[in-house]
C-alpha atoms as a PDB file:
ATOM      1  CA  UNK A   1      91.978  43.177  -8.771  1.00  0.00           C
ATOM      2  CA  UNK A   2      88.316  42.148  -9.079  1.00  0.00           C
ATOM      3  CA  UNK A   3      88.996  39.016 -10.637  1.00  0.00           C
ATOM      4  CA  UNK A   4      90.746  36.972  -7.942  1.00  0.00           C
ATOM      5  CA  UNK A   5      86.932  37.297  -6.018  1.00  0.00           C
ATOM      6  CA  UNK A   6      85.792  33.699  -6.085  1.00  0.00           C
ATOM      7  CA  UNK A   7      81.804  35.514  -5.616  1.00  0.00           C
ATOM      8  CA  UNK A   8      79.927  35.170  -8.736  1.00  0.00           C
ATOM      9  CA  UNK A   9      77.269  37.513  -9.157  1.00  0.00           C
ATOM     10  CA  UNK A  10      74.171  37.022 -11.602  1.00  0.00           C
ATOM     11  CA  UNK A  11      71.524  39.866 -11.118  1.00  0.00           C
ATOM     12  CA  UNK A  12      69.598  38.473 -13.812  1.00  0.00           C
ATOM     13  CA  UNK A  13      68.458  35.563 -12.261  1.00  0.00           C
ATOM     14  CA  UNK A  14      65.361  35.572  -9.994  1.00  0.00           C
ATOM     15  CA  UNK A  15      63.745  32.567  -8.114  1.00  0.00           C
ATOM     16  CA  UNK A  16      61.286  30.220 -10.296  1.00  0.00           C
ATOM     17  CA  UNK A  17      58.495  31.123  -7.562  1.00  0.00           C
ATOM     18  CA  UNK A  18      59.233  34.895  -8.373  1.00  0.00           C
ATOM     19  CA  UNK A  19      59.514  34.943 -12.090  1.00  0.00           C
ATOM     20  CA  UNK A  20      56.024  32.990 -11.873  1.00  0.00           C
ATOM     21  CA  UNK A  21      54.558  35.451 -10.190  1.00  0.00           C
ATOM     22  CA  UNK A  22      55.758  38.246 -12.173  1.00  0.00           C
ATOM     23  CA  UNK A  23      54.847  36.736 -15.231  1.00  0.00           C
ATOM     24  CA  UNK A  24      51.218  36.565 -13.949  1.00  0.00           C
ATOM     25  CA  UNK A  25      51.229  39.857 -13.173  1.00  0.00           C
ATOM     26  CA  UNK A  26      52.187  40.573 -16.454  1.00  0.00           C
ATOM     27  CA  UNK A  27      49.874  38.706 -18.081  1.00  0.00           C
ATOM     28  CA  UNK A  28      47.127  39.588 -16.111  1.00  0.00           C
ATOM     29  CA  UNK A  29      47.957  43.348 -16.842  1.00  0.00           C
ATOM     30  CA  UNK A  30      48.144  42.206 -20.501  1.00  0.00           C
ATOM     31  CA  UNK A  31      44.349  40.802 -20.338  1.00  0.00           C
ATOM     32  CA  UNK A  32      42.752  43.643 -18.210  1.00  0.00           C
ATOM     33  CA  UNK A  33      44.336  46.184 -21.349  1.00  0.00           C
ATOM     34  CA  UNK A  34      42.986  43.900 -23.806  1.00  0.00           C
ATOM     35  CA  UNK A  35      39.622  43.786 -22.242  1.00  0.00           C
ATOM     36  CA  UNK A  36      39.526  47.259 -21.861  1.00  0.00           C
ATOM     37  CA  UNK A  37      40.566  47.808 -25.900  1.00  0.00           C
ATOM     38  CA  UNK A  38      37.422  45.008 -26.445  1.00  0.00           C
ATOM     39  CA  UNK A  39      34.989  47.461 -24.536  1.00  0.00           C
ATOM     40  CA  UNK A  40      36.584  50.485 -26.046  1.00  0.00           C
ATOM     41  CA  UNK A  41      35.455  49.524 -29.548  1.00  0.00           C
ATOM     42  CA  UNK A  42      31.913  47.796 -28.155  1.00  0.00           C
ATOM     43  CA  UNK A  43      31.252  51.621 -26.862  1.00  0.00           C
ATOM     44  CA  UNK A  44      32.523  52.952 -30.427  1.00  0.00           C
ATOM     45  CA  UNK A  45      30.363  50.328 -32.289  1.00  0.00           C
ATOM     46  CA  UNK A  46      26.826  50.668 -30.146  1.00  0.00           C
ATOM     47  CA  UNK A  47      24.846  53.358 -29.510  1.00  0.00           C
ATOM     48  CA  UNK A  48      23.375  52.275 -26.165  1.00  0.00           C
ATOM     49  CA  UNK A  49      24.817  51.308 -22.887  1.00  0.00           C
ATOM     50  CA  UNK A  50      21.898  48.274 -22.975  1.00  0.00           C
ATOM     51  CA  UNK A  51      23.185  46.958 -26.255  1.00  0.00           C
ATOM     52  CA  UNK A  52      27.232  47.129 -24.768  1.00  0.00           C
ATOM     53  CA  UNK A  53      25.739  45.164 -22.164  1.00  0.00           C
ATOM     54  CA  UNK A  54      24.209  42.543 -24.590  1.00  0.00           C
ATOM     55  CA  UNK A  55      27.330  42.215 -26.350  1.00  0.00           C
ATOM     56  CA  UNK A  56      29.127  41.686 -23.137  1.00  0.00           C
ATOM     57  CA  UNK A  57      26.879  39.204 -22.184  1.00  0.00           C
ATOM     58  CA  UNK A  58      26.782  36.711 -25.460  1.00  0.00           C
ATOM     59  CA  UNK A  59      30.309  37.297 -25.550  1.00  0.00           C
ATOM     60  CA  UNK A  60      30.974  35.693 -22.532  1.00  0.00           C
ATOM     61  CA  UNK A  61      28.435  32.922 -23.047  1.00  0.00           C
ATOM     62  CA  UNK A  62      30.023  32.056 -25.804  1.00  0.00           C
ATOM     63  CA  UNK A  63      33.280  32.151 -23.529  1.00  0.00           C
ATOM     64  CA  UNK A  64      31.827  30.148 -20.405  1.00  0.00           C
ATOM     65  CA  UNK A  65      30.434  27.341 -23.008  1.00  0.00           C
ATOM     66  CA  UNK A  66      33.995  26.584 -24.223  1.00  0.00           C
ATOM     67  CA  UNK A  67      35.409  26.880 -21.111  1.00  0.00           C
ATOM     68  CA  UNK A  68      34.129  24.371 -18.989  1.00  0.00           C
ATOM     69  CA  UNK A  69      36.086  21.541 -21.012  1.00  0.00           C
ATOM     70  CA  UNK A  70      38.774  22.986 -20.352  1.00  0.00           C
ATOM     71  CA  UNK A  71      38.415  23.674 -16.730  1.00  0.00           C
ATOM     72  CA  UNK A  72      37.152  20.030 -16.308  1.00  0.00           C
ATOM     73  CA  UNK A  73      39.750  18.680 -18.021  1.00  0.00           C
ATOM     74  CA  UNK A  74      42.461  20.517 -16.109  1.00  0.00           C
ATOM     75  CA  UNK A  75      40.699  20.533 -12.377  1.00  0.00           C
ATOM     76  CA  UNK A  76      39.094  16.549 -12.857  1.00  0.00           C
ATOM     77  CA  UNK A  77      35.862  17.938 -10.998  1.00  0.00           C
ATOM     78  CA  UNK A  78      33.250  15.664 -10.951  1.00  0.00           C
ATOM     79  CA  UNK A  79      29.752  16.876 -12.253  1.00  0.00           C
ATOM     80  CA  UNK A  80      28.416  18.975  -9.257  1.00  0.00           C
ATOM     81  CA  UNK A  81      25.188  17.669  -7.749  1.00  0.00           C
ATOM     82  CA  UNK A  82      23.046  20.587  -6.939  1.00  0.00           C
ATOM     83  CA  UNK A  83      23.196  24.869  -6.867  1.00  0.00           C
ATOM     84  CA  UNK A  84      25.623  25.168  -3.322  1.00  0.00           C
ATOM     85  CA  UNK A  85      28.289  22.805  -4.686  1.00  0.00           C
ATOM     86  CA  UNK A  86      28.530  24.572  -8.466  1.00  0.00           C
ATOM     87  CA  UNK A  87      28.622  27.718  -6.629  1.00  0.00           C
ATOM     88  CA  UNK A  88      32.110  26.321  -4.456  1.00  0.00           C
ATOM     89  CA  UNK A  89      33.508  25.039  -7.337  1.00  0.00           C
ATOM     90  CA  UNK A  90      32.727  28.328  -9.780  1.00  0.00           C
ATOM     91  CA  UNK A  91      34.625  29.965  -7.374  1.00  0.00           C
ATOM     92  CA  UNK A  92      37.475  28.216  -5.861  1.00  0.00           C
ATOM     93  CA  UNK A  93      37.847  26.483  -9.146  1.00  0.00           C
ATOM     94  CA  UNK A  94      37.035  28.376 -12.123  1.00  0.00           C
ATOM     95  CA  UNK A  95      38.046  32.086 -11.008  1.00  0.00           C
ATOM     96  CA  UNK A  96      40.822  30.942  -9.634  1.00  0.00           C
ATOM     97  CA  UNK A  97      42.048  29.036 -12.461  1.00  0.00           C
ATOM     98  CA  UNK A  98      41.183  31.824 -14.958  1.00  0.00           C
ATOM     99  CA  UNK A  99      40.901  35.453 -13.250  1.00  0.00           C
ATOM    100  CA  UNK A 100      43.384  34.630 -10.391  1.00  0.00           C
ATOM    101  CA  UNK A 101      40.766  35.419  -7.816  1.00  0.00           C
ATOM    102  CA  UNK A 102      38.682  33.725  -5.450  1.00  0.00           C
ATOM    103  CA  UNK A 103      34.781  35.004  -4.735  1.00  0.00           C
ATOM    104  CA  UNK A 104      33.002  34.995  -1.643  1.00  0.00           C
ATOM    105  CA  UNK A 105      29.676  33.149  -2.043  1.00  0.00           C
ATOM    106  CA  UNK A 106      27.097  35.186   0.279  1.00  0.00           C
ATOM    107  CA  UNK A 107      23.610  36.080   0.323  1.00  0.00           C
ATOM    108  CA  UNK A 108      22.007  32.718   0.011  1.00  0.00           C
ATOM    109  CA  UNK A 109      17.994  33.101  -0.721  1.00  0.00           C
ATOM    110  CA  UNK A 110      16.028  31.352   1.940  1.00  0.00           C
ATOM    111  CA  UNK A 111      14.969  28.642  -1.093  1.00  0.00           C
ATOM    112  CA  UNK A 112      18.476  28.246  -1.801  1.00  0.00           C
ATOM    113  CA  UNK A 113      18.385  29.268  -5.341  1.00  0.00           C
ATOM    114  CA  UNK A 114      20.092  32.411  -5.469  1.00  0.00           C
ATOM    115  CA  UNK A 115      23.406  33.380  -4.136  1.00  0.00           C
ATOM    116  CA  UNK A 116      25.414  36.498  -4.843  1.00  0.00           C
ATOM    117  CA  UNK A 117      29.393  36.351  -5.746  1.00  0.00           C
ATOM    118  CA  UNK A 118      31.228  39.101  -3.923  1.00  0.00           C
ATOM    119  CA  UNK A 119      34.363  40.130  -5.458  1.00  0.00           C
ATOM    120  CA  UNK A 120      37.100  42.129  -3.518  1.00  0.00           C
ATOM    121  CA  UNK A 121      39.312  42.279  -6.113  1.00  0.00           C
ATOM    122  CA  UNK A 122      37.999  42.491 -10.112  1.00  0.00           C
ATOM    123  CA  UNK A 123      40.926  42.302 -12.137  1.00  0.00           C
ATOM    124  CA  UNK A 124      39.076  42.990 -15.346  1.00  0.00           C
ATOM    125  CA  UNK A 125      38.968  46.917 -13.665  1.00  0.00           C
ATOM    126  CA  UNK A 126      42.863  47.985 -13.364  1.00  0.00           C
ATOM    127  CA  UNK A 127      43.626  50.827 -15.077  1.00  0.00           C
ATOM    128  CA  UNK A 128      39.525  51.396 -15.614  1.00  0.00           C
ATOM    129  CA  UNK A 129      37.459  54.971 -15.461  1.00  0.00           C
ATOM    130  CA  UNK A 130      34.198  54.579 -16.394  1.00  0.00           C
ATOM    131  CA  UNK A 131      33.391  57.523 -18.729  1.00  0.00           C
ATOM    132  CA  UNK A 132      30.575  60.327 -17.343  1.00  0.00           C
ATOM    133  CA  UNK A 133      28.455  60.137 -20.469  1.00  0.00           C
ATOM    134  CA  UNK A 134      27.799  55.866 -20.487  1.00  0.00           C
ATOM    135  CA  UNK A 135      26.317  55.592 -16.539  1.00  0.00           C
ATOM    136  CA  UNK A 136      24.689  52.212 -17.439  1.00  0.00           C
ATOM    137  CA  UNK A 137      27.513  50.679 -18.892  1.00  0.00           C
ATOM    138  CA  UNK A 138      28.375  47.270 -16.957  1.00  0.00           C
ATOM    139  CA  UNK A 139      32.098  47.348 -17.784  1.00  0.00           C
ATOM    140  CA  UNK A 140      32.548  43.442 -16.633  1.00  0.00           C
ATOM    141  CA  UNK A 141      29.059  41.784 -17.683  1.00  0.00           C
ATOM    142  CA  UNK A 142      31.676  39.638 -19.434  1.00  0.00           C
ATOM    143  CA  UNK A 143      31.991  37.610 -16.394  1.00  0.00           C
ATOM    144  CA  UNK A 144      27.939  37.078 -16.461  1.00  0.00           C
ATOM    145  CA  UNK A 145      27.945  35.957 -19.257  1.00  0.00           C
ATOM    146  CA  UNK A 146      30.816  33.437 -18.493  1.00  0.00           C
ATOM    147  CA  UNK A 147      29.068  31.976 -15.672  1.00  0.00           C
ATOM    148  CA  UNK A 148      25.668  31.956 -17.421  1.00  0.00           C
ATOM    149  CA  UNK A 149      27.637  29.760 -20.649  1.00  0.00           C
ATOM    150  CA  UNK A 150      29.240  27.550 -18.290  1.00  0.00           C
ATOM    151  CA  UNK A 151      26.413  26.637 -15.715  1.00  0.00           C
ATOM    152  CA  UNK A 152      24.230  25.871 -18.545  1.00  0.00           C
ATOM    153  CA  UNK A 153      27.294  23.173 -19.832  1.00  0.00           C
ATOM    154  CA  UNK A 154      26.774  21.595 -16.665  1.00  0.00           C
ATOM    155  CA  UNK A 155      22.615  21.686 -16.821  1.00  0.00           C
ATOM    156  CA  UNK A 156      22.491  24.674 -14.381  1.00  0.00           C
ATOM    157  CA  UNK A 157      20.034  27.460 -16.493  1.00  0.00           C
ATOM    158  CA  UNK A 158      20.594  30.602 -14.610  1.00  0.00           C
ATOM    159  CA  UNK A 159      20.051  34.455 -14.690  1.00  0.00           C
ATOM    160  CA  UNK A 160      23.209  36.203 -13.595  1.00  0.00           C
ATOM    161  CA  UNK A 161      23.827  39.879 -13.047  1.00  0.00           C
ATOM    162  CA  UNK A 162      25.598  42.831 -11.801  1.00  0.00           C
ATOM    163  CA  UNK A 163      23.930  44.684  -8.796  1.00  0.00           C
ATOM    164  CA  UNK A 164      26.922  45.972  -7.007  1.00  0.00           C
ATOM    165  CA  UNK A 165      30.427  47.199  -9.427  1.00  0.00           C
ATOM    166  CA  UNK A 166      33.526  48.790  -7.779  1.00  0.00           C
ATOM    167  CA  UNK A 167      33.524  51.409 -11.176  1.00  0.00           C
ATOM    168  CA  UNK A 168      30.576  52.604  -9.488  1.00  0.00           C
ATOM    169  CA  UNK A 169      31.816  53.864  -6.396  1.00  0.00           C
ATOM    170  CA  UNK A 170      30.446  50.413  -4.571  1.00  0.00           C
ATOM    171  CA  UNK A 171      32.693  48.552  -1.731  1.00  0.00           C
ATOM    172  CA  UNK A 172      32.898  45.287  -3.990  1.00  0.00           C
ATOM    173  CA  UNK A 173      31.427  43.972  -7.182  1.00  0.00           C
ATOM    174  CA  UNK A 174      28.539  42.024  -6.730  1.00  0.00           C
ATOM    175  CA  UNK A 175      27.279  39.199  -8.698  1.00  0.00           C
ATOM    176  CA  UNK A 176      23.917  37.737  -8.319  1.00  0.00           C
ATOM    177  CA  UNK A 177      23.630  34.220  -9.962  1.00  0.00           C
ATOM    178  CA  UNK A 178      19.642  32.934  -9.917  1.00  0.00           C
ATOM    179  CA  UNK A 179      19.139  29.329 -10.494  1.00  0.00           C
ATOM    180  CA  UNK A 180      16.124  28.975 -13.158  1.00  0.00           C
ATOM    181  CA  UNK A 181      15.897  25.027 -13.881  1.00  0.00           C
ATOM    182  CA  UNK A 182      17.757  22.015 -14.232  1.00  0.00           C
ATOM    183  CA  UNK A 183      17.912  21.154 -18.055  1.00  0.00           C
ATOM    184  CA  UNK A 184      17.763  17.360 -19.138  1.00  0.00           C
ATOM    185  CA  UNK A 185      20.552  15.949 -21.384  1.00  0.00           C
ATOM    186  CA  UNK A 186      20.188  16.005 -24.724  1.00  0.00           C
ATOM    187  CA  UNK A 187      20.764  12.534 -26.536  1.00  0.00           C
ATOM    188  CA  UNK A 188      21.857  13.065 -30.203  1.00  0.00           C
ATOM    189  CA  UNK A 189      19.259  11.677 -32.641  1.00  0.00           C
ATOM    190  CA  UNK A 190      19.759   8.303 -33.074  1.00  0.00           C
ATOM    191  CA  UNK A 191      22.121   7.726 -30.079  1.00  0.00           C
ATOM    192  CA  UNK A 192      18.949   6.713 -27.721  1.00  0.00           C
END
């Protein structure tokens, strides 16, 4: 008789530490098939690989802008002082926190105002073929965009962009962030 077996058996249940990670698997599956439906209809709605790009681009401005609150909010890092400390922070902070991944900064210009961000890994690209007849298209200028929006929330204006992607048969995505100026706060009218 099985039920005078004092063993209690419930396959259902799975440590927190595991669930947690399965769940961000999940979800990170979730956002790269969302991403790619968001890129899907981008390539449907423009003609050109260039204007794709664009839309990318302002997309994730608009993205990296709103972003930064939040990351600040959640991480309490202090306003970083110059271009080597943003660039530690962007990476063990900020893709951490929201992509799950951690960037090597490399490449450092012999000014110091350039630095490339060499991803590994680039979750945005699971489950992604680029298609034959769009060779320009920059599948993950998203993330530019993102760090472009979010430097510049912090008074970093930079030029940020692709020059090495995994989709294109390269070793690692690489991201090349180029510091530009430091912009001045701006005091609301009347608040000076």
């Amino acid at each position: 008789r099985i039920s005078n077996y004092p063993l209690k058996v419930n396959m259902s249940k799975q440590s927190v530490p595991a669930r947690s990670q399965e769940l961000r698997r999940v979800s990170g599956e979730l956002f790269s098939l969302t991403y790619g439906a968001l890129v899907a209809q981008l390539v449907k709605d423009y003609e050109s690989d260039d204007e794709i790009n664009k839309q990318l681009d302002k997309m994730g401005y608009n993205i990296g802008i709103r972003l930064v609150e939040d990351f600040l909010s959640r991480s309490g890092q202090n306003r970083c002082h110059d271009l080597k400390e943003a660039a530690e922070v962007l990476t063990k902070g900020g893709f951490k926190m929201f992509l799950g991944v951690v960037p090597t900064v490399a490449n450092w210009s012999s000014k110091g105002d350039e630095f490339s961000l060499v991803l590994d890994q680039n979750p945005l690209v699971d489950f992604v073929e680029l298609p034959e007849d769009h060779p320009n298209l920059l599948y993950s200028n998203i993330i530019c965009g993102v760090i472009r929006g979010a430097l510049e929330m912090v008074q970093l204006e930079v030029e940020v962009a692709f020059i090495q992607d995994t989709l294109k048969g390269d070793d690692a995505s690489e991201i090349r962030v180029k510091f530009i100026k430091k912009l001045e706060d701006a005091v609301p009218a009347g608040d000076d």
